[in-house]
PDB file of N, CA and C in Angstrom:
ATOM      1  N   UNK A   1       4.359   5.935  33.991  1.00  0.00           N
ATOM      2  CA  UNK A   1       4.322   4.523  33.683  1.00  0.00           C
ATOM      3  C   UNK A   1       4.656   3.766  34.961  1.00  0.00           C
ATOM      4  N   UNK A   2       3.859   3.024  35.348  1.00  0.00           N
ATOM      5  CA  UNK A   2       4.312   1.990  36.177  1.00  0.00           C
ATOM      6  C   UNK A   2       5.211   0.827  36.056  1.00  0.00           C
ATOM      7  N   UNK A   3       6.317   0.932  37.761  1.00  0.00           N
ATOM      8  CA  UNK A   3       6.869   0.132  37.397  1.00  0.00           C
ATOM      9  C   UNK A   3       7.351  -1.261  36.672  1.00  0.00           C
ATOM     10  N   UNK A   4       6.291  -1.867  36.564  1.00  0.00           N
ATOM     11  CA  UNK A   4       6.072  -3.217  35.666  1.00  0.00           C
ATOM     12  C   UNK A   4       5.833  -3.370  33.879  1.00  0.00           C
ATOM     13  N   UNK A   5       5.180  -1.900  34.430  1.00  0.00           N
ATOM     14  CA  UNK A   5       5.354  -1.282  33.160  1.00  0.00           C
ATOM     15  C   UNK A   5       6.378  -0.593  31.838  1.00  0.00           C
ATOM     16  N   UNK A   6       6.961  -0.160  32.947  1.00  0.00           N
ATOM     17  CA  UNK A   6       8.682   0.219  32.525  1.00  0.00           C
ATOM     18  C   UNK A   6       9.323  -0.645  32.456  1.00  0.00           C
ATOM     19  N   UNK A   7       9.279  -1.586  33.458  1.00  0.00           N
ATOM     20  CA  UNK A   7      10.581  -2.929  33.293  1.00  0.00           C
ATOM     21  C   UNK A   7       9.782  -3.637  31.976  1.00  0.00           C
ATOM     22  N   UNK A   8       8.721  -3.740  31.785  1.00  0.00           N
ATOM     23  CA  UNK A   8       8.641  -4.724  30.634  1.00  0.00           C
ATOM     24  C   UNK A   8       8.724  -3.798  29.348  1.00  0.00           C
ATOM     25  N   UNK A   9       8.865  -2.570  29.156  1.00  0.00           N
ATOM     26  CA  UNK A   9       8.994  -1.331  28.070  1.00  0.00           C
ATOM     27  C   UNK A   9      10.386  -1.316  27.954  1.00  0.00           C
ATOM     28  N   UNK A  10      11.281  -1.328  29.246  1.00  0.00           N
ATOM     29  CA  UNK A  10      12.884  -1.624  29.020  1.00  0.00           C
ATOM     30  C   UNK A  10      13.028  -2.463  28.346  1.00  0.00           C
ATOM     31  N   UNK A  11      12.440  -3.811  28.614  1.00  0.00           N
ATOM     32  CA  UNK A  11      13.084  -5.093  28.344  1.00  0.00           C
ATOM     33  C   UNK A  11      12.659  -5.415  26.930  1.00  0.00           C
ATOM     34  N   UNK A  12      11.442  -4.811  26.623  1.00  0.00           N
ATOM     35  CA  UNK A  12      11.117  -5.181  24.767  1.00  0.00           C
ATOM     36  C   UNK A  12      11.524  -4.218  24.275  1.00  0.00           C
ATOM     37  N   UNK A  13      11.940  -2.927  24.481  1.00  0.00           N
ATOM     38  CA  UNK A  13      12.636  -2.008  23.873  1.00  0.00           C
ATOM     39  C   UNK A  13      14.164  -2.720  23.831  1.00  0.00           C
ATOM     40  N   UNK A  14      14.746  -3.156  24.790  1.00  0.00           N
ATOM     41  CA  UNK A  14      16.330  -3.595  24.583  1.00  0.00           C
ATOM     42  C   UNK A  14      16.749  -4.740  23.475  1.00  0.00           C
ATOM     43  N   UNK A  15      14.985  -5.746  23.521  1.00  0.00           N
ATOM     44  CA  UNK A  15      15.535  -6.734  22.672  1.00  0.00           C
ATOM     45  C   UNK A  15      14.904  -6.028  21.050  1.00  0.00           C
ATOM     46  N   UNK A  16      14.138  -5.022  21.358  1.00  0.00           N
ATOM     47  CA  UNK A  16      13.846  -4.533  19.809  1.00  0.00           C
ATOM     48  C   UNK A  16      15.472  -4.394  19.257  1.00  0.00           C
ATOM     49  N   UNK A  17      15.942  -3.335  20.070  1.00  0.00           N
ATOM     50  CA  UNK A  17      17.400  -3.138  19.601  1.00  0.00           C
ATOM     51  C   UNK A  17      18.349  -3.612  18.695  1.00  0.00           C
ATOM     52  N   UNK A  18      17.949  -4.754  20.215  1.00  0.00           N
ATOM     53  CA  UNK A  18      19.123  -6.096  19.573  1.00  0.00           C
ATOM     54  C   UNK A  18      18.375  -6.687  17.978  1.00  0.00           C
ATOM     55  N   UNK A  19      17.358  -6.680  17.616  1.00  0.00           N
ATOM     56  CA  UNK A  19      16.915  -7.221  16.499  1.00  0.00           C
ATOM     57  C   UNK A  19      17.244  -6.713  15.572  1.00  0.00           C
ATOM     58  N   UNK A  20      16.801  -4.989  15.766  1.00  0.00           N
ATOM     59  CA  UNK A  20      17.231  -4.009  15.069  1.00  0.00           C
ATOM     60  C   UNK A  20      18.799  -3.838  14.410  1.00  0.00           C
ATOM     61  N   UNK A  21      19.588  -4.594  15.532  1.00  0.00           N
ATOM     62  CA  UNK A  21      21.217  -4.472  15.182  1.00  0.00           C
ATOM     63  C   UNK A  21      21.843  -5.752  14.377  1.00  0.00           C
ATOM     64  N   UNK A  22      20.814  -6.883  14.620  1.00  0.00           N
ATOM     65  CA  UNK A  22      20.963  -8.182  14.244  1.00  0.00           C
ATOM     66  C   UNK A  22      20.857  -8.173  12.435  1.00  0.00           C
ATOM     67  N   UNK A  23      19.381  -7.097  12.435  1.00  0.00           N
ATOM     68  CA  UNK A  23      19.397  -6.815  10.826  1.00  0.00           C
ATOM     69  C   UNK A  23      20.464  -5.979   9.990  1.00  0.00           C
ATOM     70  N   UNK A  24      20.809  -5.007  10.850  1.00  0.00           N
ATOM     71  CA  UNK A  24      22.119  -4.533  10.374  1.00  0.00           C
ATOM     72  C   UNK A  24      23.235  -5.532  10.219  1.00  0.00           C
ATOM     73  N   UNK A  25      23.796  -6.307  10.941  1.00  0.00           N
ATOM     74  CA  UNK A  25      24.692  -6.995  10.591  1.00  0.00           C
ATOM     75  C   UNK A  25      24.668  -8.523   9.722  1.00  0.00           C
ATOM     76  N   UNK A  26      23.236  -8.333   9.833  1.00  0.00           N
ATOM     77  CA  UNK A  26      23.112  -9.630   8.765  1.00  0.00           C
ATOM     78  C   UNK A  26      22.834  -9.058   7.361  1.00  0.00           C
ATOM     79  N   UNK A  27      22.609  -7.493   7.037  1.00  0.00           N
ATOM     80  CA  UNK A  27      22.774  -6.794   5.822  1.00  0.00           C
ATOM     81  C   UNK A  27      24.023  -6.476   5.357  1.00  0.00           C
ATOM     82  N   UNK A  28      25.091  -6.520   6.652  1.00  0.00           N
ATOM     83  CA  UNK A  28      26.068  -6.000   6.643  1.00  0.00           C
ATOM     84  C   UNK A  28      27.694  -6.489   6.526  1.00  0.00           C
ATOM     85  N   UNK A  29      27.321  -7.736   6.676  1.00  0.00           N
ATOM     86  CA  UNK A  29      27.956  -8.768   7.087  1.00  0.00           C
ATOM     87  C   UNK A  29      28.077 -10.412   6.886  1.00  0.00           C
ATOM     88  N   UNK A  30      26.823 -10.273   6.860  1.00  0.00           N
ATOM     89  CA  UNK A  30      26.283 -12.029   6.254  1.00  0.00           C
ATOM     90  C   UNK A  30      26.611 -12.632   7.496  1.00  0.00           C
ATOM     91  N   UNK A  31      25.894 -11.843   9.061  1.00  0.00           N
ATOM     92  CA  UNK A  31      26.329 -12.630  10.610  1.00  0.00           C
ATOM     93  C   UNK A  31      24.904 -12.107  11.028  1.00  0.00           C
ATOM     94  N   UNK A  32      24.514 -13.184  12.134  1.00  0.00           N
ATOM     95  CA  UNK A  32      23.614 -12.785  12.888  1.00  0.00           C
ATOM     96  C   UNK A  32      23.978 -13.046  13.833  1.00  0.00           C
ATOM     97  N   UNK A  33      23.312 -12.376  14.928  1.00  0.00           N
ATOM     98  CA  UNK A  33      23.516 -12.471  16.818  1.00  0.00           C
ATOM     99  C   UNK A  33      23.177 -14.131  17.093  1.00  0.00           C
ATOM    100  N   UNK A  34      22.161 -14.557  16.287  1.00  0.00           N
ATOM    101  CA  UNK A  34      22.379 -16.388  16.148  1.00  0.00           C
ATOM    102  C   UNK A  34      22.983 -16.913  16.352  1.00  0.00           C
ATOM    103  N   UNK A  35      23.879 -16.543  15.444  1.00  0.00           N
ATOM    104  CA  UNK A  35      24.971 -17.794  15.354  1.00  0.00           C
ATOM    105  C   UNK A  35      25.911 -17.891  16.699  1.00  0.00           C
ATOM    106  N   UNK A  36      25.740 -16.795  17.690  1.00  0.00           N
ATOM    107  CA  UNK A  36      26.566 -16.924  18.436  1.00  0.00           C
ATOM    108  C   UNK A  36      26.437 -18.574  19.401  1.00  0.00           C
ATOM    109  N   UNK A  37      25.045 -18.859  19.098  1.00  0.00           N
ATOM    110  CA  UNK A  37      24.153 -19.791  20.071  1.00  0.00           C
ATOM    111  C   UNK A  37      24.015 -20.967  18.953  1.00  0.00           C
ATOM    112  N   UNK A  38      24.454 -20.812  18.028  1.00  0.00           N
ATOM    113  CA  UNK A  38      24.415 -22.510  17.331  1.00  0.00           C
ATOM    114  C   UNK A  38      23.681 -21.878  16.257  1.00  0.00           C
ATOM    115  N   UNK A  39      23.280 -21.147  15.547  1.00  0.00           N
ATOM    116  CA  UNK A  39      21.812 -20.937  14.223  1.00  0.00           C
ATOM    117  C   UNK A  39      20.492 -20.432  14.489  1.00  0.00           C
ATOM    118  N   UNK A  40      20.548 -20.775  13.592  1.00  0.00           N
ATOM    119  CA  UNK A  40      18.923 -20.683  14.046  1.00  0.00           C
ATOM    120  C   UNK A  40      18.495 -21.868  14.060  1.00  0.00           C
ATOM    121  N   UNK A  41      18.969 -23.133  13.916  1.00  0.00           N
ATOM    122  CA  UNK A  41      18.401 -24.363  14.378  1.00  0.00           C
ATOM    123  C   UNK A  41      18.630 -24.835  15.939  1.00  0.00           C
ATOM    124  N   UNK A  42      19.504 -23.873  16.679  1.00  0.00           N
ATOM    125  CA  UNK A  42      19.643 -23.595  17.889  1.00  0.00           C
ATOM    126  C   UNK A  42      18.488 -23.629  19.079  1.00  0.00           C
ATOM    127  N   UNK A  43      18.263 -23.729  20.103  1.00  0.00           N
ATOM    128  CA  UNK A  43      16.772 -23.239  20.604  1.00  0.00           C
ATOM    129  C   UNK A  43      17.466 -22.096  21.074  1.00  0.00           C
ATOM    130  N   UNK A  44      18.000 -21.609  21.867  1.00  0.00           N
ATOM    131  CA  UNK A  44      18.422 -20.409  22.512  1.00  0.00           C
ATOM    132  C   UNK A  44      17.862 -19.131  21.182  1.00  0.00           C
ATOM    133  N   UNK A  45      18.607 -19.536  20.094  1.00  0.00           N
ATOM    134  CA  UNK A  45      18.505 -18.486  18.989  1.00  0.00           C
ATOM    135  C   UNK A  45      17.366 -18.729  18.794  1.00  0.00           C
ATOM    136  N   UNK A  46      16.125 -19.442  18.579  1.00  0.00           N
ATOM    137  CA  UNK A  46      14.983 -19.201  18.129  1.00  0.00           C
ATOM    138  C   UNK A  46      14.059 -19.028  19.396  1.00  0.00           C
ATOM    139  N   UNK A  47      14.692 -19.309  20.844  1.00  0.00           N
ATOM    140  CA  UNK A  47      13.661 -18.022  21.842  1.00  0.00           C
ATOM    141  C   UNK A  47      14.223 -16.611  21.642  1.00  0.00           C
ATOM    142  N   UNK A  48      15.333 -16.375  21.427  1.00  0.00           N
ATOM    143  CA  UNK A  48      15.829 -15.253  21.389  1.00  0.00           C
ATOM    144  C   UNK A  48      14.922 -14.681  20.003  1.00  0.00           C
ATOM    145  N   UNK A  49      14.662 -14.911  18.969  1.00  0.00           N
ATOM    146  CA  UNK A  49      14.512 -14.365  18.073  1.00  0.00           C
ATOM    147  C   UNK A  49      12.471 -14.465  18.192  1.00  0.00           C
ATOM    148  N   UNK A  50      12.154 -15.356  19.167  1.00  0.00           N
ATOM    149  CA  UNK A  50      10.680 -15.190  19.390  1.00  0.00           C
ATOM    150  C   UNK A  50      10.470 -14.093  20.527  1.00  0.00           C
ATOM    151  N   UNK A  51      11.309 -14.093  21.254  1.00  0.00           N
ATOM    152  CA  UNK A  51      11.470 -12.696  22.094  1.00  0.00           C
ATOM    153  C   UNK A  51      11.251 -11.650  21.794  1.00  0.00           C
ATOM    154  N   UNK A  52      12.316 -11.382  20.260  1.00  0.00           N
ATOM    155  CA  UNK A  52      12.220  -9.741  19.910  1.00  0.00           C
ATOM    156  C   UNK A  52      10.773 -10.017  19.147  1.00  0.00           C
ATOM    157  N   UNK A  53      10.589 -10.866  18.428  1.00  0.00           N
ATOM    158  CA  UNK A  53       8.718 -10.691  17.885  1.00  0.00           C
ATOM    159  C   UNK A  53       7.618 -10.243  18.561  1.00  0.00           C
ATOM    160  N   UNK A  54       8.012 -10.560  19.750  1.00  0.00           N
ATOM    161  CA  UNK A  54       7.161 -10.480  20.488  1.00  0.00           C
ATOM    162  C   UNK A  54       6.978  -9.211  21.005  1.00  0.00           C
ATOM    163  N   UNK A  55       8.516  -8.975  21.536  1.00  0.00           N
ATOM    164  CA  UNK A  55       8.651  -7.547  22.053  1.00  0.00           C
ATOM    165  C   UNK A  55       8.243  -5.924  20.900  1.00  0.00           C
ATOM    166  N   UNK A  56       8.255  -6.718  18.866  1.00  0.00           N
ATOM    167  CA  UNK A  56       7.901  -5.705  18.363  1.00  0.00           C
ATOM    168  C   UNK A  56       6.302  -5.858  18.290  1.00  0.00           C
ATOM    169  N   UNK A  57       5.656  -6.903  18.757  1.00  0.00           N
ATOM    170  CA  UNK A  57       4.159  -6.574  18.962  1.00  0.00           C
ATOM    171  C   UNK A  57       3.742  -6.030  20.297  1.00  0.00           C
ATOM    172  N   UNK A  58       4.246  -6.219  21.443  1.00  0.00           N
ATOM    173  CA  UNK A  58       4.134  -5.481  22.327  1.00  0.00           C
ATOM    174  C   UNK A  58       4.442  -3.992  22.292  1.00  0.00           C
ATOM    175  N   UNK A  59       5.165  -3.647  21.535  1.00  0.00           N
ATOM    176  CA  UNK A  59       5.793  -2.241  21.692  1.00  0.00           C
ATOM    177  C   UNK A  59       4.849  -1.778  20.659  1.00  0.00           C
ATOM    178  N   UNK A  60       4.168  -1.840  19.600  1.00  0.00           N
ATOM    179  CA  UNK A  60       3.385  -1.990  18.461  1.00  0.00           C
ATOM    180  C   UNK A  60       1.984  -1.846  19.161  1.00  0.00           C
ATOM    181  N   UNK A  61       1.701  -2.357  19.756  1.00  0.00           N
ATOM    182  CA  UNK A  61       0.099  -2.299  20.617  1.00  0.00           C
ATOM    183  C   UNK A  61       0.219  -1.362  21.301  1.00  0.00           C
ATOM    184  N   UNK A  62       1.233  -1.280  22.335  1.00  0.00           N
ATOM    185  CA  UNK A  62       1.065  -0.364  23.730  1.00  0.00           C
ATOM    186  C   UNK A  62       1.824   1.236  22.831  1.00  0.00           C
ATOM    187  N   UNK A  63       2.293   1.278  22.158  1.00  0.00           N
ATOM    188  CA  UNK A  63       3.501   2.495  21.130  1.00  0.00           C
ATOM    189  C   UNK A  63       2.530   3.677  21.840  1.00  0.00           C
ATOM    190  N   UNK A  64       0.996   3.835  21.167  1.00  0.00           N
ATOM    191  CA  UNK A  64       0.595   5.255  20.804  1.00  0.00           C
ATOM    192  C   UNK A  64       0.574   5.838  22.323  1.00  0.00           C
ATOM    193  N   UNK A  65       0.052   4.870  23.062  1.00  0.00           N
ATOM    194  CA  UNK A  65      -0.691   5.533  24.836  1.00  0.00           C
ATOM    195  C   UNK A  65       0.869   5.872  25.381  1.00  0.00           C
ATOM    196  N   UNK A  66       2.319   5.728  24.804  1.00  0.00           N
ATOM    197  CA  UNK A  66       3.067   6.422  25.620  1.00  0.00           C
ATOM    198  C   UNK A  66       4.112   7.332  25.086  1.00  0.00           C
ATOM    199  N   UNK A  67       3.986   7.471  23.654  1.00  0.00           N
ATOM    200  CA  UNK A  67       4.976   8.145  22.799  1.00  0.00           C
ATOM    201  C   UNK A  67       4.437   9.622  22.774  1.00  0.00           C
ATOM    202  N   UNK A  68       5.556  10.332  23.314  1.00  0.00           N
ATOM    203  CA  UNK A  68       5.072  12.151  23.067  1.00  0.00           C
ATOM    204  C   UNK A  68       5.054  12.444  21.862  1.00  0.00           C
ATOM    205  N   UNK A  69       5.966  12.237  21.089  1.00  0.00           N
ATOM    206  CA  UNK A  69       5.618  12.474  19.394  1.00  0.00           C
ATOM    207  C   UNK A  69       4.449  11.744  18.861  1.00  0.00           C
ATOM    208  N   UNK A  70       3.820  11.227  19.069  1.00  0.00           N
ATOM    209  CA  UNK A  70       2.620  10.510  18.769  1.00  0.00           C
ATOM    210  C   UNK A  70       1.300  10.597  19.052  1.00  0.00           C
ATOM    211  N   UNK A  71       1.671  11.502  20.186  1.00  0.00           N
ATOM    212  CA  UNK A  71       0.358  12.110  21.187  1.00  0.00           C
ATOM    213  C   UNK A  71      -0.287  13.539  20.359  1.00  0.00           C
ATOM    214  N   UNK A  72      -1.615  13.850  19.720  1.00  0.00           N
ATOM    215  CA  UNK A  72      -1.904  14.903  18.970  1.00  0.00           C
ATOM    216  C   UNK A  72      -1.738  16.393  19.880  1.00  0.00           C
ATOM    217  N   UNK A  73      -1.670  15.854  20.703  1.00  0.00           N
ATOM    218  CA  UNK A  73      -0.821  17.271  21.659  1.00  0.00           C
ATOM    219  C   UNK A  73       0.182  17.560  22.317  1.00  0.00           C
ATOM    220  N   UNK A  74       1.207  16.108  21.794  1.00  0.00           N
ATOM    221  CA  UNK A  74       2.506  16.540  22.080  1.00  0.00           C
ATOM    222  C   UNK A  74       3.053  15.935  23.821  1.00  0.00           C
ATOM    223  N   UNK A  75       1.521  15.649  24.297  1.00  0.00           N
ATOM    224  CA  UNK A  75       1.804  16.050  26.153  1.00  0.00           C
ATOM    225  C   UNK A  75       2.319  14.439  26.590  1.00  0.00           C
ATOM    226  N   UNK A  76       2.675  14.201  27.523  1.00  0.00           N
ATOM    227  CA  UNK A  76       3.302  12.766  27.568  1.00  0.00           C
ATOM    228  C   UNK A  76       2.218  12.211  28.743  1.00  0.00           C
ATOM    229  N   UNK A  77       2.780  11.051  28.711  1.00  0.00           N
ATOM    230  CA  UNK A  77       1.355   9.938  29.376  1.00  0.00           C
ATOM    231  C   UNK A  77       1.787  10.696  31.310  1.00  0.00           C
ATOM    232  N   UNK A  78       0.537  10.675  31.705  1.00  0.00           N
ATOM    233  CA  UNK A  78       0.553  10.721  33.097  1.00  0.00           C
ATOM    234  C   UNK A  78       1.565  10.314  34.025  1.00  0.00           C
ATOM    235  N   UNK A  79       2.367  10.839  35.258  1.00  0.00           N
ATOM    236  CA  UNK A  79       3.229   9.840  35.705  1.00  0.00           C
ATOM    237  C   UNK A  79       2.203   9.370  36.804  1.00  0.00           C
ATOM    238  N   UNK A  80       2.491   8.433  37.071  1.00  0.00           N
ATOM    239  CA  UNK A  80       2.139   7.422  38.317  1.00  0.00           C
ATOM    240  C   UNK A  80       2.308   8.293  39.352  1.00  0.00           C
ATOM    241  N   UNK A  81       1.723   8.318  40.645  1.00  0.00           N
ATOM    242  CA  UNK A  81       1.678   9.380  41.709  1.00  0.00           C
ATOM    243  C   UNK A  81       2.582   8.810  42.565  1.00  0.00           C
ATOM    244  N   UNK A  82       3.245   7.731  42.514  1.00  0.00           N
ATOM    245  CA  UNK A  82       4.042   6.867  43.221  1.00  0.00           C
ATOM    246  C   UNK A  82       5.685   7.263  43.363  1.00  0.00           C
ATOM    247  N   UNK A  83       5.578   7.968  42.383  1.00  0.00           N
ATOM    248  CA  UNK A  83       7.349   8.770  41.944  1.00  0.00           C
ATOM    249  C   UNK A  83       7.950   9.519  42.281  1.00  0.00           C
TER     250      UNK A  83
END
């Protein structure tokens, strides 16, 4: 994977996370990572929360071309010759 590639696979993978953990504690708790920023009538909280959308359609499109469990032979995506 190329580098630009990875940094933007880090960065929507980290905020999947955070979404991922946001639903836990708003199942869990009756809190979201929101509120830390004012609500969700906040703007911070509603880029933050258009972020991870985004980041689960990005990760959702690009998923199959780099996941080894997903690959019908198991083999993982090419590395870049740069590495």
């Amino acid at each position: 994977m190329a580098g630009h590639s990875r940094g933007l696979h880090l960065l929507t993978f980290t905020l999947l996370v955070i979404g991922g953990l946001n639903w836990l504690l708003l199942a869990l708790f009756n809190w979201e990572v929101g509120s830390l920023f004012g609500g969700m009538d906040a703007v911070v909280s509603k880029i933050i929360y258009i972020l991870v959308g985004l980041s689960a359609i990005y990760e959702a499109a690009t998923h199959g071309s780099r996941c080894r469990a997903c690959k019908p032979d198991g083999s993982a995506p090419a590395a870049p010759m740069n590495q």
